[in-house]
Protein backbone atom coordinates (compact mmCIF):
# COMPACT_ATOMS: atom_id res chain seq x y z
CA UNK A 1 -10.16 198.27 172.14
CA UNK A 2 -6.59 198.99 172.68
CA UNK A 3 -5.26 197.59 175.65
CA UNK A 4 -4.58 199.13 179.42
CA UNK A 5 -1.20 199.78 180.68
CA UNK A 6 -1.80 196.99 182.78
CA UNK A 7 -1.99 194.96 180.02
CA UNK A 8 1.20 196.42 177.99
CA UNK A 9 3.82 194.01 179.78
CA UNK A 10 1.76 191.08 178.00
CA UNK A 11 3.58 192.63 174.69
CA UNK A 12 6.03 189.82 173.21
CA UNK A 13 8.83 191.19 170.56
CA UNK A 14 8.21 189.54 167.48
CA UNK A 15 11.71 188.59 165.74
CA UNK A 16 12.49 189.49 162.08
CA UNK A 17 12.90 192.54 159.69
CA UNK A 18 15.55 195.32 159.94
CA UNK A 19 14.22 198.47 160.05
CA UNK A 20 11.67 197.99 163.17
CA UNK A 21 14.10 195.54 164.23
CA UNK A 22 12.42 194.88 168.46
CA UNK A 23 9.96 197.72 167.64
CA UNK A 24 7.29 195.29 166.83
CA UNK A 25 5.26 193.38 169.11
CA UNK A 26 2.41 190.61 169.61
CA UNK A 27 -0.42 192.00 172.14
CA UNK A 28 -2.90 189.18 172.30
CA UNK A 29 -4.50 188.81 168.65
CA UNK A 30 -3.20 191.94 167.61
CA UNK A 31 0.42 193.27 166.40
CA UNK A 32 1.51 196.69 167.27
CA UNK A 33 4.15 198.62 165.19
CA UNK A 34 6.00 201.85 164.58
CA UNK A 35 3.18 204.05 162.14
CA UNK A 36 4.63 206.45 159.78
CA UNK A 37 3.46 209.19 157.20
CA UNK A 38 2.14 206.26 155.17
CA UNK A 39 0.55 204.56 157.38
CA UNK A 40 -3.08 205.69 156.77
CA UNK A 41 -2.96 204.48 153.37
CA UNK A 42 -1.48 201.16 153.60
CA UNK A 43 -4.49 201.19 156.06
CA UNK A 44 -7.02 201.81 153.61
CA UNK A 45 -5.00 199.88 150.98
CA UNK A 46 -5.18 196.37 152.94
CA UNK A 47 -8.44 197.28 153.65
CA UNK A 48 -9.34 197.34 150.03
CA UNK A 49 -7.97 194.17 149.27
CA UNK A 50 -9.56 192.20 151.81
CA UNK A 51 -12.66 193.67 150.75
CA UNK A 52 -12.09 192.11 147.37
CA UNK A 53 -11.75 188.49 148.99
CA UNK A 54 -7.97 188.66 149.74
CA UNK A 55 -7.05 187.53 152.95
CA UNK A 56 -3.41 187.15 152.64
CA UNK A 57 -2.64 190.60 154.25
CA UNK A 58 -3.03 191.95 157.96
CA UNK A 59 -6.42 193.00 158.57
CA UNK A 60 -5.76 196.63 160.52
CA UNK A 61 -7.59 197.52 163.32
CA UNK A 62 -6.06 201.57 163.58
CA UNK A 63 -3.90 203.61 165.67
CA UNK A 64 -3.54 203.23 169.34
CA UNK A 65 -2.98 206.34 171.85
CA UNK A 66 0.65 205.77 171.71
CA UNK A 67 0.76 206.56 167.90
CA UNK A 68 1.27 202.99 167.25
CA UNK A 69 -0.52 201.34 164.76
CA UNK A 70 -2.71 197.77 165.52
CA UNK A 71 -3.10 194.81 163.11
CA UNK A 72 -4.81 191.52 163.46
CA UNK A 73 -1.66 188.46 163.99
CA UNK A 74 -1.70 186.06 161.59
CA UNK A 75 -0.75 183.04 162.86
CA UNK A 76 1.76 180.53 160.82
CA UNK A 77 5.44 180.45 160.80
CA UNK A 78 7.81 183.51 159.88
CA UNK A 79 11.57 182.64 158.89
CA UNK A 80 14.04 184.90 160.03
CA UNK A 81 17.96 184.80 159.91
CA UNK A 82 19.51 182.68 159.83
CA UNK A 83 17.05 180.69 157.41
CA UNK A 84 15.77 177.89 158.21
CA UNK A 85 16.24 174.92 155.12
CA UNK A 86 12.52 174.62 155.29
CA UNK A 87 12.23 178.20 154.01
CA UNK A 88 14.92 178.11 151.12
CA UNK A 89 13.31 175.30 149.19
CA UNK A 90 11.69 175.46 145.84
CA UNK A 91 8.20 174.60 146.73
CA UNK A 92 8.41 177.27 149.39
CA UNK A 93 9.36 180.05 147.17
CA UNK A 94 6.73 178.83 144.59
CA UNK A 95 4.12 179.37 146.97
CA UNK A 96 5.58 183.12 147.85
CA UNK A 97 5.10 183.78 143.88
CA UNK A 98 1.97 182.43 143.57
CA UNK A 99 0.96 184.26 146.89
CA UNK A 100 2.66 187.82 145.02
CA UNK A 101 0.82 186.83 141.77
CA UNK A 102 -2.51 186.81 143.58
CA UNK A 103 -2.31 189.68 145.64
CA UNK A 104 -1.45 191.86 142.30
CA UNK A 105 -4.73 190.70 141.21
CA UNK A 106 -6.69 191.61 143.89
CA UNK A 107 -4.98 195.24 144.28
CA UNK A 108 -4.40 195.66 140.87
CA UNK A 109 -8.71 196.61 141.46
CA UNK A 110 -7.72 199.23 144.38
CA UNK A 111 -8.29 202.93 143.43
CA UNK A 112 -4.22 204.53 144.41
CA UNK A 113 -6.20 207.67 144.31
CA UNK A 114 -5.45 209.48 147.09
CA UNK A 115 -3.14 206.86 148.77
CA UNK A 116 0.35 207.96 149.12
CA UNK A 117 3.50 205.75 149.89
CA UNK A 118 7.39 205.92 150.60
CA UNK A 119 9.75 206.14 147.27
CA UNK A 120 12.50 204.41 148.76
CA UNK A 121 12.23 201.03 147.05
CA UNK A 122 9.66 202.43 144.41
CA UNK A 123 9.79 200.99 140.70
CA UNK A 124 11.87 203.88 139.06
CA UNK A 125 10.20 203.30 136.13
CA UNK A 126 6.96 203.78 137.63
CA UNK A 127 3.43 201.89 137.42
CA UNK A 128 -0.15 202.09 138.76
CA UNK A 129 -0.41 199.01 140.65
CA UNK A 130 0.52 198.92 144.27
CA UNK A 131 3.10 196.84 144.88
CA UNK A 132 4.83 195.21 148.38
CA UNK A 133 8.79 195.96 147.53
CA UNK A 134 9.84 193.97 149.99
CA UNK A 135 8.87 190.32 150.38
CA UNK A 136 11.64 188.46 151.56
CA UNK A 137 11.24 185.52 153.98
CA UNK A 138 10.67 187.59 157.21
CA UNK A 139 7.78 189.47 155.83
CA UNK A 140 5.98 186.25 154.33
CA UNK A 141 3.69 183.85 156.91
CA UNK A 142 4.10 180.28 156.05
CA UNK A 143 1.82 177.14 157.25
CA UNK A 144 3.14 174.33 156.68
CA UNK A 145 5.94 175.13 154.15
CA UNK A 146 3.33 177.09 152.06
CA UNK A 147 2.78 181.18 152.00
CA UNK A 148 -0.38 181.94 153.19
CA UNK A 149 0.48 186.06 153.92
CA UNK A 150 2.56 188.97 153.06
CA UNK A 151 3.44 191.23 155.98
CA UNK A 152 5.05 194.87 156.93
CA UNK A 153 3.99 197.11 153.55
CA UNK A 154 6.67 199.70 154.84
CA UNK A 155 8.03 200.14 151.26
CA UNK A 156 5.16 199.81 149.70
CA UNK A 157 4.65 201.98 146.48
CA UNK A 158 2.69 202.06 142.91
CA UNK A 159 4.88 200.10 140.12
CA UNK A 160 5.12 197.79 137.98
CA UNK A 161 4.00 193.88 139.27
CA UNK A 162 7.22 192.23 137.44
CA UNK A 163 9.48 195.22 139.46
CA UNK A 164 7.60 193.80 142.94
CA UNK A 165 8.15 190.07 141.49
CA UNK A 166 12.09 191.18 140.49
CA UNK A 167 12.32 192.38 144.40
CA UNK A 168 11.19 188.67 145.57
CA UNK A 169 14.02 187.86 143.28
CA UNK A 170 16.70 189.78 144.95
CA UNK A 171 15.55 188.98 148.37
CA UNK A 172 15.15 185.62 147.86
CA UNK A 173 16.65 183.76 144.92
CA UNK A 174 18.48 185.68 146.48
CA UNK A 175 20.64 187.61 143.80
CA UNK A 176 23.59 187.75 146.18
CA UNK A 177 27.39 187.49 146.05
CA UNK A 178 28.04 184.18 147.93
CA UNK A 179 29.93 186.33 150.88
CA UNK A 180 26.48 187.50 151.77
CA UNK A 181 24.60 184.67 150.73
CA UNK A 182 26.55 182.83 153.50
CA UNK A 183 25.60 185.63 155.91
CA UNK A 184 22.04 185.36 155.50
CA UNK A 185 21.82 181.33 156.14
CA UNK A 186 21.52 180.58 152.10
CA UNK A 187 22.21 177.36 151.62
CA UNK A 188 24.58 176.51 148.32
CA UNK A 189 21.57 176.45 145.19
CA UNK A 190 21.19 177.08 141.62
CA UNK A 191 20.04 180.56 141.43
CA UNK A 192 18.95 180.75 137.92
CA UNK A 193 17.10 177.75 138.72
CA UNK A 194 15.43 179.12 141.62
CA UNK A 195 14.63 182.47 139.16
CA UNK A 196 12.88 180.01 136.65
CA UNK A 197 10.89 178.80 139.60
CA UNK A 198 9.53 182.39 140.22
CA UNK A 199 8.35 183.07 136.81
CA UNK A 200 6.73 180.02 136.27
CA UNK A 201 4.91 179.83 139.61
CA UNK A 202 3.94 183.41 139.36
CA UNK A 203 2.46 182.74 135.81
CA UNK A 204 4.75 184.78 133.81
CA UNK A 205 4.07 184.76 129.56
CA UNK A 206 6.75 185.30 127.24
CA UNK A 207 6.67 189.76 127.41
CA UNK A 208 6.68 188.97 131.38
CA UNK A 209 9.85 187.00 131.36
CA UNK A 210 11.44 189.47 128.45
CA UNK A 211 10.85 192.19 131.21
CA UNK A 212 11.48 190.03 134.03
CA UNK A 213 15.35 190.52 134.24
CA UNK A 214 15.17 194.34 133.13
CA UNK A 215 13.11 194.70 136.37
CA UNK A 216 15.47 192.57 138.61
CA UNK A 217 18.41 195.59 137.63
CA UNK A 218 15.97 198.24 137.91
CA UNK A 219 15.59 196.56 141.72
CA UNK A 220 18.89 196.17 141.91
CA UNK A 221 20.08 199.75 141.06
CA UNK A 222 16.93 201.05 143.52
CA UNK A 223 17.95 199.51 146.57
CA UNK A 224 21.98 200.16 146.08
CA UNK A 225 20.68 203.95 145.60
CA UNK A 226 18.31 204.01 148.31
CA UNK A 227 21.20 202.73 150.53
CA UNK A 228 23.81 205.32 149.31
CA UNK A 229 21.25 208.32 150.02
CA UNK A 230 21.03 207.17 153.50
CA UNK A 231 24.73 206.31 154.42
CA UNK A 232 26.79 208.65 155.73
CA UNK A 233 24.93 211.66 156.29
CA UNK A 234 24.97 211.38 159.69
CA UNK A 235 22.04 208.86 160.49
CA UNK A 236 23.57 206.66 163.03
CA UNK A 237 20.64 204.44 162.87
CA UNK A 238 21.09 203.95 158.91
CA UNK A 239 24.25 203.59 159.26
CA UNK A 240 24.29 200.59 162.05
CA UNK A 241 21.74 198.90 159.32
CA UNK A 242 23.91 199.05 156.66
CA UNK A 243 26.63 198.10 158.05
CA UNK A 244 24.72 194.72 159.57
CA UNK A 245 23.50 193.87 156.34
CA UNK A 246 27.16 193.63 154.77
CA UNK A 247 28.09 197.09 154.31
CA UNK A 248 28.25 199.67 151.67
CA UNK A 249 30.79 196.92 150.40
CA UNK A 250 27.98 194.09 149.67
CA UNK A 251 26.93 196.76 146.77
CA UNK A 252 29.84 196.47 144.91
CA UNK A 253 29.74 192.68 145.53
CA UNK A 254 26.35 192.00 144.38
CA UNK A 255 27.00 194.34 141.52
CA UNK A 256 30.01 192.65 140.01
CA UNK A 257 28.87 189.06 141.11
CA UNK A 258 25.06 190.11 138.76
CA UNK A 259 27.65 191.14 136.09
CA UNK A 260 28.97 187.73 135.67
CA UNK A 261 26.07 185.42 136.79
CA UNK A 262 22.96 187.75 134.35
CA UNK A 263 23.54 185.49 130.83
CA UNK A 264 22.96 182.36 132.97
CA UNK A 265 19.73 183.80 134.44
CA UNK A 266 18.46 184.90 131.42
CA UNK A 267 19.41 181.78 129.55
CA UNK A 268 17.32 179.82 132.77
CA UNK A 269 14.03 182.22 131.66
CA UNK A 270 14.47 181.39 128.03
């Protein structure tokens, strides 16, 4: 039952994400958040999965009179910014891969029939498997250093699992000039390294890891276009993100700093 307006100033912000930055909140067991267009599906989406013995998603409950929709809370530890070192080590992001790898398998037998989703962040080169798009640390539960759940399917879209796994990349290898590495709370680590770790905990064969780094520019060139198409046009509220994730500036950045790191990632995938 959703709860009475007595009961609303129980609501406690929960920290972490951008784009429903203080718009999300615990209520009790439950966690209430902005609903969109695509929210019905990613309903019937998570539904699917658990259905198919996955529990590593948000079991919704529906929509509340306020338009709002209602999960169940998961309960575990979510890392936000700056990161804490638990978060950033090896082991951790292991587990994330190994949680992605998993959940792939379990949608990967969910009918997209029907089911529509935001193109924002979608693989450009398409795909028929749903896929997260954006599993960096804040959207990931952890118990006791280990993944245990992926959170907020906002961006959620059908692609191509090594274009989801090439987004964990970018978020959180991260494939990021250092300027913005520092920004985040990265602590100094050997990137390639940490990319290695991703295929090989996610279970990657040799055509995977071929593909592996064409997908991490495909991700690359999605999100730097998804950004352009919503700076400048007037959206104040884009335009506050951007600029307090590094600017249109941390594009070029990234760009040139991928430009001179890629032969050392792909040589660590080899």
């Amino acid at each position: 039952m959703p709860p009475s307006s007595d009961d609303a100033v129980a609501e406690e912000p929960l920290d972490g994400g951008l784009t429903n930055a203080g718009a999300v909140v615990r209520d009790g067991s439950d966690v209430l958040r902005p609903a969109g267009a695509q929210t019905d599906s990613i309903h019937r989406m998570l539904r699917a999965v658990r259905a198919r013995g996955f529990d590593g998603v948000p079991q919704p409950i529906g929509l509340d009179p306020d338009g709002r929709q209602r999960l169940r809370f998961i309960e575990g530890d979510v890392a936000v910014v700056p990161y804490p070192e638990w978060s950033q080590s090896d082991s951790a992001l292991a587990s994330i891969a190994r949680l992605l790898r998993t959940f792939h398998d379990a949608v990967a037998e969910v009918d997209p029939a029907g089911l529509s989703f935001r193109d924002a962040l979608a693989d450009p080169l398409g795909g028929d498997t749903i896929c997260h798009n954006d599993v960096e640390l804040s959207n990931v539960v952890f118990r006791d250093g280990v993944a245990v759940a992926l959170i907020d399917f906002e961006f959620a879209a059908l692609g191509r699992p090594v274009y989801d796994l090439a987004q964990l990349a970018r978020l959180c290898v991260p494939i990021e000039h250092e300027v913005d590495q520092q920004r985040m709370g990265w602590l100094p680590a050997d990137r390639p390294a940490r990319l290695r770790v991703i295929a090989d905990a996610y279970g990657l064969d040799g055509a995977g890891r071929a593909a592996f780094l064409g997908a991490v520019d495909d991700a690359l060139g999605q999100v730097e276009a998804a950004a352009g198409r919503r700076f400048g046009i007037g959206d104040e509220r884009a335009d506050a993100l951007i600029a307090q994730t590094g600017g249109v500036e941390k594009y070029d950045r990234r760009r040139r700093w991928w430009s001179r790191h890629r032969e050392a990632f792909a040589a660590a995938l080899a």
